[in-house]
C-alpha atoms as a PDB file:
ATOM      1  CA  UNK A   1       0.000   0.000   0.000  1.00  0.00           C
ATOM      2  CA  UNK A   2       0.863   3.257  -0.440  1.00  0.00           C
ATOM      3  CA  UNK A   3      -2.112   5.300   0.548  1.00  0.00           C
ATOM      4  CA  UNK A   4       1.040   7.585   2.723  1.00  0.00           C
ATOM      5  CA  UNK A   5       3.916   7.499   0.861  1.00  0.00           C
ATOM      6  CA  UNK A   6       6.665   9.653   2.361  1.00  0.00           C
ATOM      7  CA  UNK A   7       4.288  11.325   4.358  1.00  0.00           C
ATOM      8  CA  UNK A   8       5.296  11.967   7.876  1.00  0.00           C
ATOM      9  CA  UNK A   9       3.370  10.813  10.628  1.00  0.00           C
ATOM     10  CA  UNK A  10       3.261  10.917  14.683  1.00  0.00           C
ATOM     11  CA  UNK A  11       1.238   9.152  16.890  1.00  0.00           C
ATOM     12  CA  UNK A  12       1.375   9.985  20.234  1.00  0.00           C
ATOM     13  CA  UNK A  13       0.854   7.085  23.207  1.00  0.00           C
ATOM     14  CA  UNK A  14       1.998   4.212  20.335  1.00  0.00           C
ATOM     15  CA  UNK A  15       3.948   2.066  22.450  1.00  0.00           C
ATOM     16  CA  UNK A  16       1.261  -0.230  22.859  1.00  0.00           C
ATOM     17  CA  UNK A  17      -2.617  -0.754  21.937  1.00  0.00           C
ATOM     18  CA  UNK A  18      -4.194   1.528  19.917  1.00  0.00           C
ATOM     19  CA  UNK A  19      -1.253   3.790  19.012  1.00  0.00           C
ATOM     20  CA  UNK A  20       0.932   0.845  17.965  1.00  0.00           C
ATOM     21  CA  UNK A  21      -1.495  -0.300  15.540  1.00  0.00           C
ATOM     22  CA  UNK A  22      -1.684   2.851  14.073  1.00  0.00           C
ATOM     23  CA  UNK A  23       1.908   3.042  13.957  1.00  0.00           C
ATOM     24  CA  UNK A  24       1.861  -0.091  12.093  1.00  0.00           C
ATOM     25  CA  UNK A  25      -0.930   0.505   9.302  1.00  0.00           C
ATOM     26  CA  UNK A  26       0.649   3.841   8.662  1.00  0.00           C
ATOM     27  CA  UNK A  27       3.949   1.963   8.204  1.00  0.00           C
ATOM     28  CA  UNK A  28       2.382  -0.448   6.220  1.00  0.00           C
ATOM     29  CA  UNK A  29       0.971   2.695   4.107  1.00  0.00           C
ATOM     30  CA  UNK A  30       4.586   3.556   3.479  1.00  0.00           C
ATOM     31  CA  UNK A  31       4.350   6.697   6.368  1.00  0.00           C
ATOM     32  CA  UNK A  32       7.731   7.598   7.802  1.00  0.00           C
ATOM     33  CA  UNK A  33       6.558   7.260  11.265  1.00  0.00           C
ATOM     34  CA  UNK A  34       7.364   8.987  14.543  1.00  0.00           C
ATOM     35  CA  UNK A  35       6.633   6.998  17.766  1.00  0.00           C
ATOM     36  CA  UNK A  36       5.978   8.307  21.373  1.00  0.00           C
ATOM     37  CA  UNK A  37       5.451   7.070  24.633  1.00  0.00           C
ATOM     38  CA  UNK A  38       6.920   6.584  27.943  1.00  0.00           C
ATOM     39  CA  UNK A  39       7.988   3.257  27.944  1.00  0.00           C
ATOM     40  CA  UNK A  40      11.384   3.137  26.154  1.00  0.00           C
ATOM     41  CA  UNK A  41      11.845  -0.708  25.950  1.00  0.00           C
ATOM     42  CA  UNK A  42       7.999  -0.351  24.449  1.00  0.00           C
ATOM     43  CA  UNK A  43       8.965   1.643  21.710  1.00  0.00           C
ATOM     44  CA  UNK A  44      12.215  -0.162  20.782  1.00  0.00           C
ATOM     45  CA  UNK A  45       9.481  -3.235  20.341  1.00  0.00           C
ATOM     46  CA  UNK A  46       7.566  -1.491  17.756  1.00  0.00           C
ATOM     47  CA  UNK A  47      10.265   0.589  16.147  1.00  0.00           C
ATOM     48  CA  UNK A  48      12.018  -2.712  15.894  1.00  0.00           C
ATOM     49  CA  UNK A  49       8.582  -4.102  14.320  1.00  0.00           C
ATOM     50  CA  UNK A  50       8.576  -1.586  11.828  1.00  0.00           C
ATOM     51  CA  UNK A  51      11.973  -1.468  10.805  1.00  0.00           C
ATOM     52  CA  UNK A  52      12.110  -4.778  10.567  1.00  0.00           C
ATOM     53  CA  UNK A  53       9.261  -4.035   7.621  1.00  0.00           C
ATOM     54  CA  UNK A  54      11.817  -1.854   5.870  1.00  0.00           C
ATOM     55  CA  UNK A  55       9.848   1.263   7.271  1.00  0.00           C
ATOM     56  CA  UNK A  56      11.637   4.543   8.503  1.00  0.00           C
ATOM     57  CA  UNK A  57      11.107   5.021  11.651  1.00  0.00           C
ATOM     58  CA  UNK A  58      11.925   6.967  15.168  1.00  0.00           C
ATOM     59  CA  UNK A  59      11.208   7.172  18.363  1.00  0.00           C
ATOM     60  CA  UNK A  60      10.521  10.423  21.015  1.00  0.00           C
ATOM     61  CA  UNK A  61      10.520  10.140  24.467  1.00  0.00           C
ATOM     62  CA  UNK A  62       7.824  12.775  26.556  1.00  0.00           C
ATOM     63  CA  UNK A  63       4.988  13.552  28.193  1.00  0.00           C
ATOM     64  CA  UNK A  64       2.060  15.276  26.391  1.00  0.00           C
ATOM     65  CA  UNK A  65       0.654  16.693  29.241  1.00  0.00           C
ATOM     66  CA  UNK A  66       3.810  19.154  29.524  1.00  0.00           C
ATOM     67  CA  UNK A  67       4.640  21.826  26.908  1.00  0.00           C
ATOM     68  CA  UNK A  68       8.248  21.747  27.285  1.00  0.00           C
ATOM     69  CA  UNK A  69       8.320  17.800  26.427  1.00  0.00           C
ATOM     70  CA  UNK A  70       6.281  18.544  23.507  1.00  0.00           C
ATOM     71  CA  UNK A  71       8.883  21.302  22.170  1.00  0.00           C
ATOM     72  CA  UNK A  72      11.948  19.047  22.718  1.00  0.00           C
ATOM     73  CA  UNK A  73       9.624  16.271  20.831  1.00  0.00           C
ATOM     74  CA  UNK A  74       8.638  18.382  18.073  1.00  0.00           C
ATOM     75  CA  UNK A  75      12.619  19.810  17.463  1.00  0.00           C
ATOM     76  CA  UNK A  76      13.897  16.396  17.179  1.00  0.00           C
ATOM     77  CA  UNK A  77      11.148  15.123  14.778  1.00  0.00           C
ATOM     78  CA  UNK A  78      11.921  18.427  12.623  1.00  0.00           C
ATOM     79  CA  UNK A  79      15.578  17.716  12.668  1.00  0.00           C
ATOM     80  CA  UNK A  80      14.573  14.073  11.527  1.00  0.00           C
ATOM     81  CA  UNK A  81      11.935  14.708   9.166  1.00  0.00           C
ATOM     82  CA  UNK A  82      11.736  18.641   8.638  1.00  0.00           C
ATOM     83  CA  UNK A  83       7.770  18.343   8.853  1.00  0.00           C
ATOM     84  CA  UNK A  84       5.017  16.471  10.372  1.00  0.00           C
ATOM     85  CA  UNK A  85       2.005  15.451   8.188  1.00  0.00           C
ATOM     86  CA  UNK A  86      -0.001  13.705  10.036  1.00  0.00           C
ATOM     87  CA  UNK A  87      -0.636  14.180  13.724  1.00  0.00           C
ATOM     88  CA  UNK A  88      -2.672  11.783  15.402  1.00  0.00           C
ATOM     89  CA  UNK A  89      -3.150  13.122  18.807  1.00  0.00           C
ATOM     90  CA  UNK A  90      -3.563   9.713  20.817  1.00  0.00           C
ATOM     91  CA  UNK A  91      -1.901   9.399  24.207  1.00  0.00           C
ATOM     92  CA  UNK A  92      -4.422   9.338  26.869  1.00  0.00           C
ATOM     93  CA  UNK A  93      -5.773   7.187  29.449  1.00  0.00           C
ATOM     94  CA  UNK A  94      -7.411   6.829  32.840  1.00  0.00           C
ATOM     95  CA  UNK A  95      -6.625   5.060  35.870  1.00  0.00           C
ATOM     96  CA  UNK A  96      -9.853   5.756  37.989  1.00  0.00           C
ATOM     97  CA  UNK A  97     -12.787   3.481  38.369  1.00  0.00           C
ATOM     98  CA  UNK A  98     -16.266   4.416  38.132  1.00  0.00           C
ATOM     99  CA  UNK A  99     -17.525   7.004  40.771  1.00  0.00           C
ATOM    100  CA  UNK A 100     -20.822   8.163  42.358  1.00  0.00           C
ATOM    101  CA  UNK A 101     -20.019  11.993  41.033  1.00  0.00           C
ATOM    102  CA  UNK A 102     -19.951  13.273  45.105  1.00  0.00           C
ATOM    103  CA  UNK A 103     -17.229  11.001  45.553  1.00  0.00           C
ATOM    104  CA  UNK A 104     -14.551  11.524  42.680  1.00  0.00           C
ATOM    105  CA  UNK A 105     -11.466  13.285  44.342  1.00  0.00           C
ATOM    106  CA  UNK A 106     -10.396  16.524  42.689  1.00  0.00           C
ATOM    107  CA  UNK A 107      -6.636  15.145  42.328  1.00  0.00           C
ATOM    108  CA  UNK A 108      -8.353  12.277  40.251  1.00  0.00           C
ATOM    109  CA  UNK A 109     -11.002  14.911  38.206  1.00  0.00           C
ATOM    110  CA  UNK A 110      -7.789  16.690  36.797  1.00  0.00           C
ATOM    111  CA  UNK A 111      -5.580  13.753  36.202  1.00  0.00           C
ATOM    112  CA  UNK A 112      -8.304  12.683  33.686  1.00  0.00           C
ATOM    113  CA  UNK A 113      -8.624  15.570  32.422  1.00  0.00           C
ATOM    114  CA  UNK A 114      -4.913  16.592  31.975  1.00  0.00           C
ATOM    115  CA  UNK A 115      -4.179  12.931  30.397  1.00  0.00           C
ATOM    116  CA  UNK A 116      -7.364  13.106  27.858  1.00  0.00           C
ATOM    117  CA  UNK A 117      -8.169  16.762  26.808  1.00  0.00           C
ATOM    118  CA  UNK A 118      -5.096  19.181  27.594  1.00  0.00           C
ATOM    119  CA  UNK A 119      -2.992  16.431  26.170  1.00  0.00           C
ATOM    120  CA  UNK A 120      -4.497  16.583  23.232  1.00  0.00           C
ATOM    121  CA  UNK A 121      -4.832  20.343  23.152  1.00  0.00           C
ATOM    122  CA  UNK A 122      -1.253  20.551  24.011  1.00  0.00           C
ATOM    123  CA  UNK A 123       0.221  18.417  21.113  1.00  0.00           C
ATOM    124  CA  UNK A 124      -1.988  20.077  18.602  1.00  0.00           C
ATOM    125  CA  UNK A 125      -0.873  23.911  20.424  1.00  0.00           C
ATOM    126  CA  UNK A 126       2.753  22.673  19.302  1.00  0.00           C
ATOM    127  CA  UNK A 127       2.544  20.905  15.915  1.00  0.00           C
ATOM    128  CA  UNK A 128      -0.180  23.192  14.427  1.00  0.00           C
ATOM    129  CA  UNK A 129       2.044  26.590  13.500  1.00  0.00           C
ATOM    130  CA  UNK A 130       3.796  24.597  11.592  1.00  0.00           C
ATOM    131  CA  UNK A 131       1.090  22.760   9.690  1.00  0.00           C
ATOM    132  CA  UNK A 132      -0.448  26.312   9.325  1.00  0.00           C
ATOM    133  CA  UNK A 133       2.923  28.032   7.504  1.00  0.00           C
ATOM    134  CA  UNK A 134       2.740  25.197   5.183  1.00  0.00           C
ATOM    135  CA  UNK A 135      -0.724  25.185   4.634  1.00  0.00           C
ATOM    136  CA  UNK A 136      -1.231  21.339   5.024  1.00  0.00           C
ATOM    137  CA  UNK A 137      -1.717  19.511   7.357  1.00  0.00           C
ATOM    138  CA  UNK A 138      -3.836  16.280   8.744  1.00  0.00           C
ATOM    139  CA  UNK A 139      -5.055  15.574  12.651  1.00  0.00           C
ATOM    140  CA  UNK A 140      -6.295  12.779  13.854  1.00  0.00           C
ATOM    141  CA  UNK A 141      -7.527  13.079  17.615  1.00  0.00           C
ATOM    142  CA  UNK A 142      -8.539  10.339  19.958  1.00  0.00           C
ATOM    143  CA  UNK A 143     -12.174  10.532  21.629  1.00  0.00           C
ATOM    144  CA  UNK A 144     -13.981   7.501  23.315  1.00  0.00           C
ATOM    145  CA  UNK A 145     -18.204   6.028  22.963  1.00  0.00           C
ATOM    146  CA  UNK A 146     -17.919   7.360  26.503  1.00  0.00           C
ATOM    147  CA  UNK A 147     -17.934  11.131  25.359  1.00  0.00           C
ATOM    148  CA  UNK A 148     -20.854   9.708  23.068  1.00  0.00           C
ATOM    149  CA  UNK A 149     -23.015   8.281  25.154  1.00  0.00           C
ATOM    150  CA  UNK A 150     -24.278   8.381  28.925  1.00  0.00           C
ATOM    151  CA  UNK A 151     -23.386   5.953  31.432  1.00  0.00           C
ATOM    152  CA  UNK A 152     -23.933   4.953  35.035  1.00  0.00           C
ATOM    153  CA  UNK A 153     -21.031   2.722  34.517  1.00  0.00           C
ATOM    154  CA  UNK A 154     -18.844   5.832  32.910  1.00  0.00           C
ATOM    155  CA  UNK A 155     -15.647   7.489  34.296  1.00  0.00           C
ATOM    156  CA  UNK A 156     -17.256  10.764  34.886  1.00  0.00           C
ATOM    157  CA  UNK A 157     -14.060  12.775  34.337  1.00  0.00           C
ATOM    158  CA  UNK A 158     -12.522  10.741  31.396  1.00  0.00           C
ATOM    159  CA  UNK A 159     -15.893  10.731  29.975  1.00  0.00           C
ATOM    160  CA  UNK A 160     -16.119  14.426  30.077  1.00  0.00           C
ATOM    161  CA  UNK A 161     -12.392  14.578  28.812  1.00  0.00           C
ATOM    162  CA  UNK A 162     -13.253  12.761  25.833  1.00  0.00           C
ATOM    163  CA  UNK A 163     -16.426  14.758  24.867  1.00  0.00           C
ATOM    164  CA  UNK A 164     -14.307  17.704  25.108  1.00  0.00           C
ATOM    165  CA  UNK A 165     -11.704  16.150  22.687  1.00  0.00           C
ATOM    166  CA  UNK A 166     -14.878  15.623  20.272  1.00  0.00           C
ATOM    167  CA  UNK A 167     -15.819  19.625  20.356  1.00  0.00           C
ATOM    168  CA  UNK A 168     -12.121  21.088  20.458  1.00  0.00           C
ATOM    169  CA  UNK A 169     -11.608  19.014  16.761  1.00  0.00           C
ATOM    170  CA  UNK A 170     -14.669  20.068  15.719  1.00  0.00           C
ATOM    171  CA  UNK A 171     -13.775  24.250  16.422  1.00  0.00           C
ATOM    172  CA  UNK A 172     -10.323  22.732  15.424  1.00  0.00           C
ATOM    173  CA  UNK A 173     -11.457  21.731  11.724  1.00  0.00           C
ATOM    174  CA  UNK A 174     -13.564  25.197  11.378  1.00  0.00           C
ATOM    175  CA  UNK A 175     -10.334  27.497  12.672  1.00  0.00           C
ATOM    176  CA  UNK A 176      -7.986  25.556  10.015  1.00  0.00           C
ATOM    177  CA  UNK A 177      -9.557  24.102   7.207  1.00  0.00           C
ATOM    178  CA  UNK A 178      -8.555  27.696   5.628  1.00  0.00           C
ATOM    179  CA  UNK A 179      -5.456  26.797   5.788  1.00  0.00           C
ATOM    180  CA  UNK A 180      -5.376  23.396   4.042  1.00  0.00           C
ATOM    181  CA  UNK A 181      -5.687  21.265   7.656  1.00  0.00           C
ATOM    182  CA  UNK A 182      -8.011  18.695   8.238  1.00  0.00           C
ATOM    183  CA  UNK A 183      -8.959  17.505  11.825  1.00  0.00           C
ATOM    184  CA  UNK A 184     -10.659  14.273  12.562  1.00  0.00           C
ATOM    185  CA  UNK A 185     -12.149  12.746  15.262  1.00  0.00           C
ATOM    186  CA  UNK A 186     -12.204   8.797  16.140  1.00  0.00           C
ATOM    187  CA  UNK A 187     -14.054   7.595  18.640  1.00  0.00           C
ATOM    188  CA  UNK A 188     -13.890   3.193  19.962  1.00  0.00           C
ATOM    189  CA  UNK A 189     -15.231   1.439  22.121  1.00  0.00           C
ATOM    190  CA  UNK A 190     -14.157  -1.431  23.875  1.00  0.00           C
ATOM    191  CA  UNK A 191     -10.840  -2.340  22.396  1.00  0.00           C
ATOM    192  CA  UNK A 192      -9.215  -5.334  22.858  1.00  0.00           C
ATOM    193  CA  UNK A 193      -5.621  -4.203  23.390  1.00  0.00           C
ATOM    194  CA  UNK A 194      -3.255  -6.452  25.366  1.00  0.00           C
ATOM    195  CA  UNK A 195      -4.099  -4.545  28.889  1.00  0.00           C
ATOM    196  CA  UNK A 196      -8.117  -4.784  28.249  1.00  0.00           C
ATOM    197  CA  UNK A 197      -7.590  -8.631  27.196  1.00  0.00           C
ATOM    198  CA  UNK A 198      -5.833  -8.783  30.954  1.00  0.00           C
ATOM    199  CA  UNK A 199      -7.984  -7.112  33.025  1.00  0.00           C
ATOM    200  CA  UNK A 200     -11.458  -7.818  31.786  1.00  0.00           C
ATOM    201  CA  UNK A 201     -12.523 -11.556  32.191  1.00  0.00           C
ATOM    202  CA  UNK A 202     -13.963 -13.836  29.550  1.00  0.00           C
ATOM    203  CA  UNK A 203     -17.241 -13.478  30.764  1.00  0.00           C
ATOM    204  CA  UNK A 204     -17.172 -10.017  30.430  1.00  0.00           C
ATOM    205  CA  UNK A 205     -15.844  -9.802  27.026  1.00  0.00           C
ATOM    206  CA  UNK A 206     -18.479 -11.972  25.944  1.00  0.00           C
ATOM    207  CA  UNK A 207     -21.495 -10.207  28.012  1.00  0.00           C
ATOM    208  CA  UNK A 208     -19.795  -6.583  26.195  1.00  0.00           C
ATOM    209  CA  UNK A 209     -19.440  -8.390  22.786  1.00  0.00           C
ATOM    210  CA  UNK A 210     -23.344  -9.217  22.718  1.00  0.00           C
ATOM    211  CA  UNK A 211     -24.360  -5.819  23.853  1.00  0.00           C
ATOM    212  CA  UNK A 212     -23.049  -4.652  20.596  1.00  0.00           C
ATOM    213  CA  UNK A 213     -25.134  -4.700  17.219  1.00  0.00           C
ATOM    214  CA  UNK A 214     -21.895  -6.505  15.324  1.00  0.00           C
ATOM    215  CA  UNK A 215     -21.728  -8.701  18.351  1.00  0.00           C
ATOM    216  CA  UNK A 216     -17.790  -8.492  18.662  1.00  0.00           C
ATOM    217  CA  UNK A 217     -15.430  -6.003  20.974  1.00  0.00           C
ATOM    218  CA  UNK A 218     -13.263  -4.193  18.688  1.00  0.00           C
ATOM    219  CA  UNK A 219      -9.675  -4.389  17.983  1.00  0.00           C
ATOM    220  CA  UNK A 220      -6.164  -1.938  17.878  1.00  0.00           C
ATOM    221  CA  UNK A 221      -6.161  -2.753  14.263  1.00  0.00           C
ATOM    222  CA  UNK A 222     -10.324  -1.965  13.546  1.00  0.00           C
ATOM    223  CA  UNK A 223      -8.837   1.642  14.893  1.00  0.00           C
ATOM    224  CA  UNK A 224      -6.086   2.187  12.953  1.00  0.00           C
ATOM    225  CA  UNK A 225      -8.132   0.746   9.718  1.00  0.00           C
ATOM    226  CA  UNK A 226     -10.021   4.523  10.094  1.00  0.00           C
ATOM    227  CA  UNK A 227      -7.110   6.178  11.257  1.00  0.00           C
ATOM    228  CA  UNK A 228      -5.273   5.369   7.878  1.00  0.00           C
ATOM    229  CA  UNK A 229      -8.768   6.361   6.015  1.00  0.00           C
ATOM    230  CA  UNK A 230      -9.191   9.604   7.775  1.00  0.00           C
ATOM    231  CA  UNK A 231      -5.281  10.091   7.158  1.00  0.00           C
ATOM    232  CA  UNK A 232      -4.678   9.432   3.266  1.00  0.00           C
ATOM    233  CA  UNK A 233      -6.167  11.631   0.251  1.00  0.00           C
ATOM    234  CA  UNK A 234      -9.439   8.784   0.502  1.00  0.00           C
ATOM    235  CA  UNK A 235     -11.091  11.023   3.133  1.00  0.00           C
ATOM    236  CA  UNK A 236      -9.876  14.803   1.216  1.00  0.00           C
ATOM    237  CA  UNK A 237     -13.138  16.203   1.650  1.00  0.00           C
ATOM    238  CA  UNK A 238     -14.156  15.072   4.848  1.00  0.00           C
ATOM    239  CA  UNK A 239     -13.331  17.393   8.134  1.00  0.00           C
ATOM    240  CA  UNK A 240     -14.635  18.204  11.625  1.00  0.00           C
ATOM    241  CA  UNK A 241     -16.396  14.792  11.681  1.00  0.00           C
ATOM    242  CA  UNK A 242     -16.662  12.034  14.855  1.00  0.00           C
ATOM    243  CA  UNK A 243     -16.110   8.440  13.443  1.00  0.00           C
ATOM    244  CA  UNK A 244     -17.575   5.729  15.925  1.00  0.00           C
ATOM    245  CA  UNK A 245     -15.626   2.937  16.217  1.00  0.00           C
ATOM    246  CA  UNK A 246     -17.958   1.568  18.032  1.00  0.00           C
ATOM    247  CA  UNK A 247     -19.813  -1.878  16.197  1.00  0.00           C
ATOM    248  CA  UNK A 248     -22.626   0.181  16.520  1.00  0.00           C
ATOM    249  CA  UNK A 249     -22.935   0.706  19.777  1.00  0.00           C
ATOM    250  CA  UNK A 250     -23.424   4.232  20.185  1.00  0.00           C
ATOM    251  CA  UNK A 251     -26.432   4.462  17.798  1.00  0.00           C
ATOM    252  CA  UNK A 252     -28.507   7.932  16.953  1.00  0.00           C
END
C-alpha cells in the first residue's frame, strides 16, 4: 500500500494498543513514522517491528501533558523529518474506576482531564504553527463512545475529557480548514488491546461483545483501519467529523 507514501506521521501514546497499531498501518501505508510514549523498551518493540518491515522510523521520548516535552519532541522530529504530516493526537488514558459523582477526588477529576483533553490540546498547540505556515496539514484526535453516550457505569471525568476532545476538533477543523488542515475525530469502544484482554474476564468480554449490534469487541487494528482512512487523500473532503468505532454501539 501506499495510501502515505513519504508522508510523515506521529502518533502519540503508540507504544502499545491503539497507538501501535496505528503506527503499524501507517507503516504499512509507506508513512515515515514517529513513535511516542513513555515506555522506552515499548517503543524499541515497535520501532524494531517496523523497521524490521523496511519502514523509517523513530522514536521520542515525553509527556504530552507538559509543553516543554512537547517542544523538545517536536525539534527532534523536525531535525529528523523537517515536517510532520499527520498528527494523530492519541496518548491518553485513565486510571480511575467508576464514581458516584460526590465522591470523585479533585486530584483524580484533573488527572483525567490533563491525560485526555489538555494532552491533546497541548500536542496540537505545538505541531499546528507549523502545519499552518505550510498550509497542510492532517489531525487525527482520539475521543472515546464514553464522550458519546451516557453511562452509570462511565468514568465521569474521562468521559467528560473525551467529549471535550470531540468539540475542540470540531472548532479545530472550522479554525484551520482555511489553511489546508483537516482535523478528525475517532471515537472506539471497547478495544481489545493487550491490557483490556488482561484485566477484563472472559465473561465479560463476551457479556460486552453481545451488547453490541456486530456482536464483537473491537480491535487496535479496527482503529487504525479509520485512522489510515481519515489520514490518506481517501477522506480529502471530509473534516470536523466524529467516526464511531464503536460496532454500533453508540447508535442515533
Amino acid at each position: 500500500m501506499s495510501l502515505l507514501k513519504d508522508r510523515v506521521a506521529l502518533i502519540t501514546g503508540s507504544s502499545r494498543g491503539i497507538g501501535a497499531a496505528v503506527a503499524m498501518a501507517f507503516a504499512h501505508a509507506g508513512a515515515r513514522v514517529a513513535l511516542h510514549g513513555r515506555d522506552e523498551a515499548a517503543l524499541a518493540a515497535v520501532e524494531a517491528r517496523i523497521s524490521d518491515l523496511g519502514g523509517e522510523v523513530m522514536s521520542v521520548l515525553g509527556d504530552v501533558t507538559v509543553a516543554d516535552d512537547l517542544s523538545r519532541m517536536r525539534e527532534r522530529i523536525l531535525e529528523r523529518y523537517g515536517h510532520v504530516d499527520v498528527l494523530v493526537a492519541n496518548a491518553g488514558s485513565s486510571n480511575s474506576r467508576p464514581t458516584a459523582i460526590e465522591d470523585i477526588t479533585e486530584e483524580s477529576w484533573r488527572a483525567d482531564i490533563d491525560r485526555n483533553l489538555t494532552g491533546t490540546f497541548l500536542t496540537v498547540k505545538c505541531f499546528l504553527p507549523d502545519m499552518k505556515r505550510r498550509r497542510t496539514g492532517n489531525i487525527i484526535t482520539l475521543s472515546s463512545a464514553a464522550g458519546r453516550k451516557p453511562s452509570e457505569r462511565t468514568i465521569v471525568a474521562y468521559a467528560a475529557a473525551k467529549a471535550g476532545v470531540q468539540i475542540f476538533t470540531q472548532d479545530l477543523a472550522a479554525q484551520v480548514g482555511p489553511f489546508g488542515i483537516r482535523a478528525n475525530c475517532l471515537a472506539p469502544e471497547t478495544i481489545l488491546t493487550e491490557t483490556n484482554k488482561q484485566w477484563i474476564p472472559d465473561d465479560v468480554q463476551h457479556s460486552l461483545a453481545e451488547s453490541h449490534p456486530l456482536r464483537r469487541l473491537g480491535t487496535p487494528e479496527d482503529v487504525a483501519r479509520a485512522a489510515l482512512f481519515l489520514a490518506s487523500d481517501e477522506s480529502s473532503w471530509i473534516t470536523g467529523v466524529i467516526v464511531d468505532v464503536a460496532g454500533g454501539a453508540v447508535l442515533a
